[in-house]
Protein backbone atom coordinates (compact mmCIF):
# COMPACT_ATOMS: atom_id res chain seq x y z
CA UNK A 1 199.76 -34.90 111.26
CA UNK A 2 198.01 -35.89 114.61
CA UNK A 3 200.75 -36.31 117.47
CA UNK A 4 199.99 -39.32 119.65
CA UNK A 5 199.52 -38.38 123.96
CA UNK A 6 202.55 -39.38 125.32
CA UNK A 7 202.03 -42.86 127.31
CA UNK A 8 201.39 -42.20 131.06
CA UNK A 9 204.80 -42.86 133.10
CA UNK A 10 203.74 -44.86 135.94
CA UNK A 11 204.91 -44.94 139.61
CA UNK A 12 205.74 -48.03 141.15
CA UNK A 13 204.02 -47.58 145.03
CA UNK A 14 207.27 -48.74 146.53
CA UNK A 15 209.15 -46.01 144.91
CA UNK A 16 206.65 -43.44 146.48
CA UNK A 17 207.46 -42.09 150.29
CA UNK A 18 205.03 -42.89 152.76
CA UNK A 19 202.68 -39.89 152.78
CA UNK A 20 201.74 -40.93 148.86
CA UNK A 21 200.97 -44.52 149.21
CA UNK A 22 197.52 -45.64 149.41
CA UNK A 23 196.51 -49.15 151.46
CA UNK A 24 193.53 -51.32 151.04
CA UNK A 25 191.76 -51.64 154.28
CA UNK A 26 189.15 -54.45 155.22
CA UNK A 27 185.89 -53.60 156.75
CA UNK A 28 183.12 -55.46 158.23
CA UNK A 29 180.76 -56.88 156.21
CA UNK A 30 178.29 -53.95 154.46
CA UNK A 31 180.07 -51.72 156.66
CA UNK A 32 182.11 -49.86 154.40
CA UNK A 33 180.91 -46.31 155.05
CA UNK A 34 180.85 -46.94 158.19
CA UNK A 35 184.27 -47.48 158.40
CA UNK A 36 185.24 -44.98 155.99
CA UNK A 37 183.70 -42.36 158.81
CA UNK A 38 185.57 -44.00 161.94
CA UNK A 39 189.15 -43.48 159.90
CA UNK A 40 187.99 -40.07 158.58
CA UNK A 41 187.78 -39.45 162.11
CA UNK A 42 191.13 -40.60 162.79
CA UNK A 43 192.83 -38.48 160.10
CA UNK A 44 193.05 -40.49 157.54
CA UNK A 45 192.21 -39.87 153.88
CA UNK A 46 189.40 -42.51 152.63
CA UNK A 47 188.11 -43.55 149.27
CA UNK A 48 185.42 -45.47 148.52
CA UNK A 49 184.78 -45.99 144.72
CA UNK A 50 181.07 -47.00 144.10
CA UNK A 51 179.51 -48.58 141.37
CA UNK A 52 175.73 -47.31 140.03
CA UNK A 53 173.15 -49.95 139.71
CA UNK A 54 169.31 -50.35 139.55
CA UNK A 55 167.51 -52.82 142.54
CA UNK A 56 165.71 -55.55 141.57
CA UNK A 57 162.70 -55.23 141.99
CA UNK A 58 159.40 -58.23 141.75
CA UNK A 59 156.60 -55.57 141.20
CA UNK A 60 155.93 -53.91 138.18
CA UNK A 61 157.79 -50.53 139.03
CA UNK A 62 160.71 -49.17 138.05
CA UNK A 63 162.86 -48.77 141.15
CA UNK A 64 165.02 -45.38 141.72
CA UNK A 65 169.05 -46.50 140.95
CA UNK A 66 171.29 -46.54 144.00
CA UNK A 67 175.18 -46.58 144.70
CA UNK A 68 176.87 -49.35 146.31
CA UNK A 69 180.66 -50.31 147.33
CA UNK A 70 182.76 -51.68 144.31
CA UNK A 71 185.71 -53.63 146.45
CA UNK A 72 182.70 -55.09 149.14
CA UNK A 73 184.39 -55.08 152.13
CA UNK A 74 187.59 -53.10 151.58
CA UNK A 75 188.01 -48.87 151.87
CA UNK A 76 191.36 -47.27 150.24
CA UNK A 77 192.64 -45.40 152.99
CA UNK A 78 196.22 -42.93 152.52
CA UNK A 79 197.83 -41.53 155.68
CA UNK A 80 198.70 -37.35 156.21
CA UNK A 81 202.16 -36.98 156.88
CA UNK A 82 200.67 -35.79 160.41
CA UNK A 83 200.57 -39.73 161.16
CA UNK A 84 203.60 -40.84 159.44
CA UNK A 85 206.06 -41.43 162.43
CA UNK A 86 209.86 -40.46 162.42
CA UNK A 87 210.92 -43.94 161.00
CA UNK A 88 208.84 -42.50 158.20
CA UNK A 89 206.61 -45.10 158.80
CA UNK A 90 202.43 -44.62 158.53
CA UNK A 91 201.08 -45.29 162.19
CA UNK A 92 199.69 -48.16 160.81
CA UNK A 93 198.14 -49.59 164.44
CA UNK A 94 196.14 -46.25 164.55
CA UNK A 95 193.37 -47.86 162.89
CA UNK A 96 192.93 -51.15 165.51
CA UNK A 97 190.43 -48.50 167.09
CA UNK A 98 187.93 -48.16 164.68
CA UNK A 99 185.37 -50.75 165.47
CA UNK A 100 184.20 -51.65 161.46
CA UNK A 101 187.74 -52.28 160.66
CA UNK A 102 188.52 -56.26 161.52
CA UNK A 103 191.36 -57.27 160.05
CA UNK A 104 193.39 -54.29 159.03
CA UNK A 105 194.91 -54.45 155.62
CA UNK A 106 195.39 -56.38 152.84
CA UNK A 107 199.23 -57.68 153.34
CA UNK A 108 202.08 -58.97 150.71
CA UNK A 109 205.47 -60.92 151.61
CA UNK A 110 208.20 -58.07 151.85
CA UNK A 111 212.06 -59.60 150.83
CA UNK A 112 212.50 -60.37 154.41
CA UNK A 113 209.48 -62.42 154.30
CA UNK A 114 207.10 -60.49 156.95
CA UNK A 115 203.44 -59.77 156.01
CA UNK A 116 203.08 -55.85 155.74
CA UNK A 117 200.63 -53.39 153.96
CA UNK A 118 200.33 -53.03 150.43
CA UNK A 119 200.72 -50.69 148.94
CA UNK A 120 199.24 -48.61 145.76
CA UNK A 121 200.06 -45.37 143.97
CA UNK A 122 198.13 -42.35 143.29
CA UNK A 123 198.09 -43.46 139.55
CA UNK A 124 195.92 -46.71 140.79
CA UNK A 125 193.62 -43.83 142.40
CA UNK A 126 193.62 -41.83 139.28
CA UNK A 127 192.62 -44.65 136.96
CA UNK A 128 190.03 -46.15 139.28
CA UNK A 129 188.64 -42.53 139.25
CA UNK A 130 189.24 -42.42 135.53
CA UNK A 131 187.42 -45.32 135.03
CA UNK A 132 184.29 -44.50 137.25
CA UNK A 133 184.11 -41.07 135.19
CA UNK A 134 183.90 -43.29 131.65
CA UNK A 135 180.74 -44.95 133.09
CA UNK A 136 182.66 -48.41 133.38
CA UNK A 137 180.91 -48.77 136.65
CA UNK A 138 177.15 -47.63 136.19
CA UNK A 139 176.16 -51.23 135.86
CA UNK A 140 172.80 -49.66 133.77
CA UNK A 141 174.52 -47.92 131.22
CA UNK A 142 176.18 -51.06 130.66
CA UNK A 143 173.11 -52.91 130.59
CA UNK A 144 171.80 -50.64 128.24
CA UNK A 145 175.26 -50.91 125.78
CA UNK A 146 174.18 -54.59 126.03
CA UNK A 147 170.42 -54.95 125.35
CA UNK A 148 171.24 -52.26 122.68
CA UNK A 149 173.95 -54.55 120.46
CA UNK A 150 171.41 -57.63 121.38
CA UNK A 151 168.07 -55.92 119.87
CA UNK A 152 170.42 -54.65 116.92
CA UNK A 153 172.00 -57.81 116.37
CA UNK A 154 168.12 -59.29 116.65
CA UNK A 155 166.96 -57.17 113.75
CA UNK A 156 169.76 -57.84 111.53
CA UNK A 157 168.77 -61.82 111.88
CA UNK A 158 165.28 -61.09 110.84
CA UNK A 159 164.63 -58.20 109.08
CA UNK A 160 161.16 -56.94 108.73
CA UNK A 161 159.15 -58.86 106.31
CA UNK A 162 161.09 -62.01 106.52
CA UNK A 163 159.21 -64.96 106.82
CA UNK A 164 160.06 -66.95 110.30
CA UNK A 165 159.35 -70.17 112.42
CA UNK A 166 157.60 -70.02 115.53
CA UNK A 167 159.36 -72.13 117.93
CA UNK A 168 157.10 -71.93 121.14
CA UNK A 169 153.49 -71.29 122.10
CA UNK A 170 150.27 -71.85 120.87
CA UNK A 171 151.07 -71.77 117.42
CA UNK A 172 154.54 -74.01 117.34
CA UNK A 173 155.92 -74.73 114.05
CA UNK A 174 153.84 -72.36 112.29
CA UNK A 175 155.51 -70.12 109.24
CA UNK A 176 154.77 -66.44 109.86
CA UNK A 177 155.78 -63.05 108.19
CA UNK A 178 157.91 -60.44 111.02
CA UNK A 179 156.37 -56.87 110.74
CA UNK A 180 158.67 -55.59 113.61
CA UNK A 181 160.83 -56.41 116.28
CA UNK A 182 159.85 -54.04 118.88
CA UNK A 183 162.27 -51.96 121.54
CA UNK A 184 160.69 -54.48 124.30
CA UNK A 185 162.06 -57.18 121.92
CA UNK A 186 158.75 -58.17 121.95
CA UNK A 187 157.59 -58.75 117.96
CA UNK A 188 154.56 -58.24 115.61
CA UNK A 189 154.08 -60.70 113.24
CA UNK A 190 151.09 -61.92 110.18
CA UNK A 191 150.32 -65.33 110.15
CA UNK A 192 148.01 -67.24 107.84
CA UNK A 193 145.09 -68.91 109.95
CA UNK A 194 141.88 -70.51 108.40
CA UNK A 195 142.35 -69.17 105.18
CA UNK A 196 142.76 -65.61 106.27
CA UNK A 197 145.62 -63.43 107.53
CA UNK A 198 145.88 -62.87 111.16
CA UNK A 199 148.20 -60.42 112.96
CA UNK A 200 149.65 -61.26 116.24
CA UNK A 201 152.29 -60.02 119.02
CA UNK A 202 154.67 -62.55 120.53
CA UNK A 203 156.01 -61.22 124.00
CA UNK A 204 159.54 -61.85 123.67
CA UNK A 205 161.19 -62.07 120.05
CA UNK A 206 164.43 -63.83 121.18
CA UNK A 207 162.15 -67.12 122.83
CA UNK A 208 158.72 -66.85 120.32
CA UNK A 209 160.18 -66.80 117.00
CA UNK A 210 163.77 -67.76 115.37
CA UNK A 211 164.52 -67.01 111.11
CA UNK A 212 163.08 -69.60 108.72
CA UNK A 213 165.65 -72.27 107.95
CA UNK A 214 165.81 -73.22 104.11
CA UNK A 215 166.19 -76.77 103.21
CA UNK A 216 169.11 -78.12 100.87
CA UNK A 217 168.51 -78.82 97.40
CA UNK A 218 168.09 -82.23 97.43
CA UNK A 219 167.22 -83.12 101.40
């Protein structure tokens, strides 16, 4: 019998003492790593989780992919103990020196109703990290998963051989027989022109072409 992974016990960040805690820190805009070196500098421990993505691009090339911020405009930052001060508190006005850095953090409503840092626990870290790992930010894979269920879920409409209805172009509301559905989703297809058979290729399956609806008995 398989034993089950015990469930993760998670901190709460206000549990955790002030060397632990991790704070969200506001940059300028498309400054991120910018910032992240300036509190580097200071000390400070800085993560910046990225997301993988490929450029549009209007010529016909296929441009190189490229990493970018995920939280545009924010940097994780966690302070040493080094720059925690003796009220055990993180030297938190260290970072008004660092030019990229605006407006410092982002703040909640403690009980006493003042605006202060908040904060998050290594376990938010972990699982952002844990998450990057599992591809859940490479914006192509995941564009891939997509146009993969789409072309499968294309050639389970309309198998090859099935007869179909072209619903745009030159030859509109013509009945044709589907050889393929290609990888490009583009399509080859046999239709029956001037008493002859003609084979043609429709550019994009999903716009060209749509199954053959049957009539009701009756209609």
């Amino acid at each position: 019998m398989l034993r089950s992974e015990p469930a993760r016990v998670l901190k709460s960040p206000f549990r955790l003492s002030p060397d632990e805690r991790w704070y969200i820190v506001r940059t300028a805009p498309r400054a991120e790593r910018r910032a992240a070196d300036e509190l580097q500098q200071l000390g400070l421990r800085v993560y910046v989780p990225k997301r993988l993505f490929r450029p549009a691009s209007r010529r016909k090339t296929n441009p190189k992919p490229r990493r970018a911020p995920l939280l545009v405009g924010y940097v994780l930052v966690k302070f040493p103990p080094r720059l925690i001060d003796q009220r055990r508190q993180p030297l938190f006005g260290i970072i008004n020196r660092c030019r990229h850095v605006p407006g410092p953090y982002v703040t909640y409503l403690d009980g006493r109703g003042d605006q202060v840092p908040m904060p998050l626990s290594s376990d938010d870290i972990d699982r952002l990290r844990e998450r990057r790992q599992g591809n859940e930010f490479n914006e192509i894979k995941l564009a891939e998963s997509v146009r993969a269920e789409r072309l499968a879920k294309l050639r389970a409409a309309m198998k090859d051989g099935s007869r179909v209805l072209l619903v745009a172009g030159l030859y509109t509301g013509h009945i044709a027989t589907l050889a393929r559905i290609n990888d490009d989703f583009s399509a080859d297809i046999t239709i029956h022109l001037i008493g002859r058979d003609t084979k043609l290729h429709v550019d994009d399956a999903t716009l060209q072409i749509e199954p053959l609806v049957k009539s009701k008995k009756g209609a």
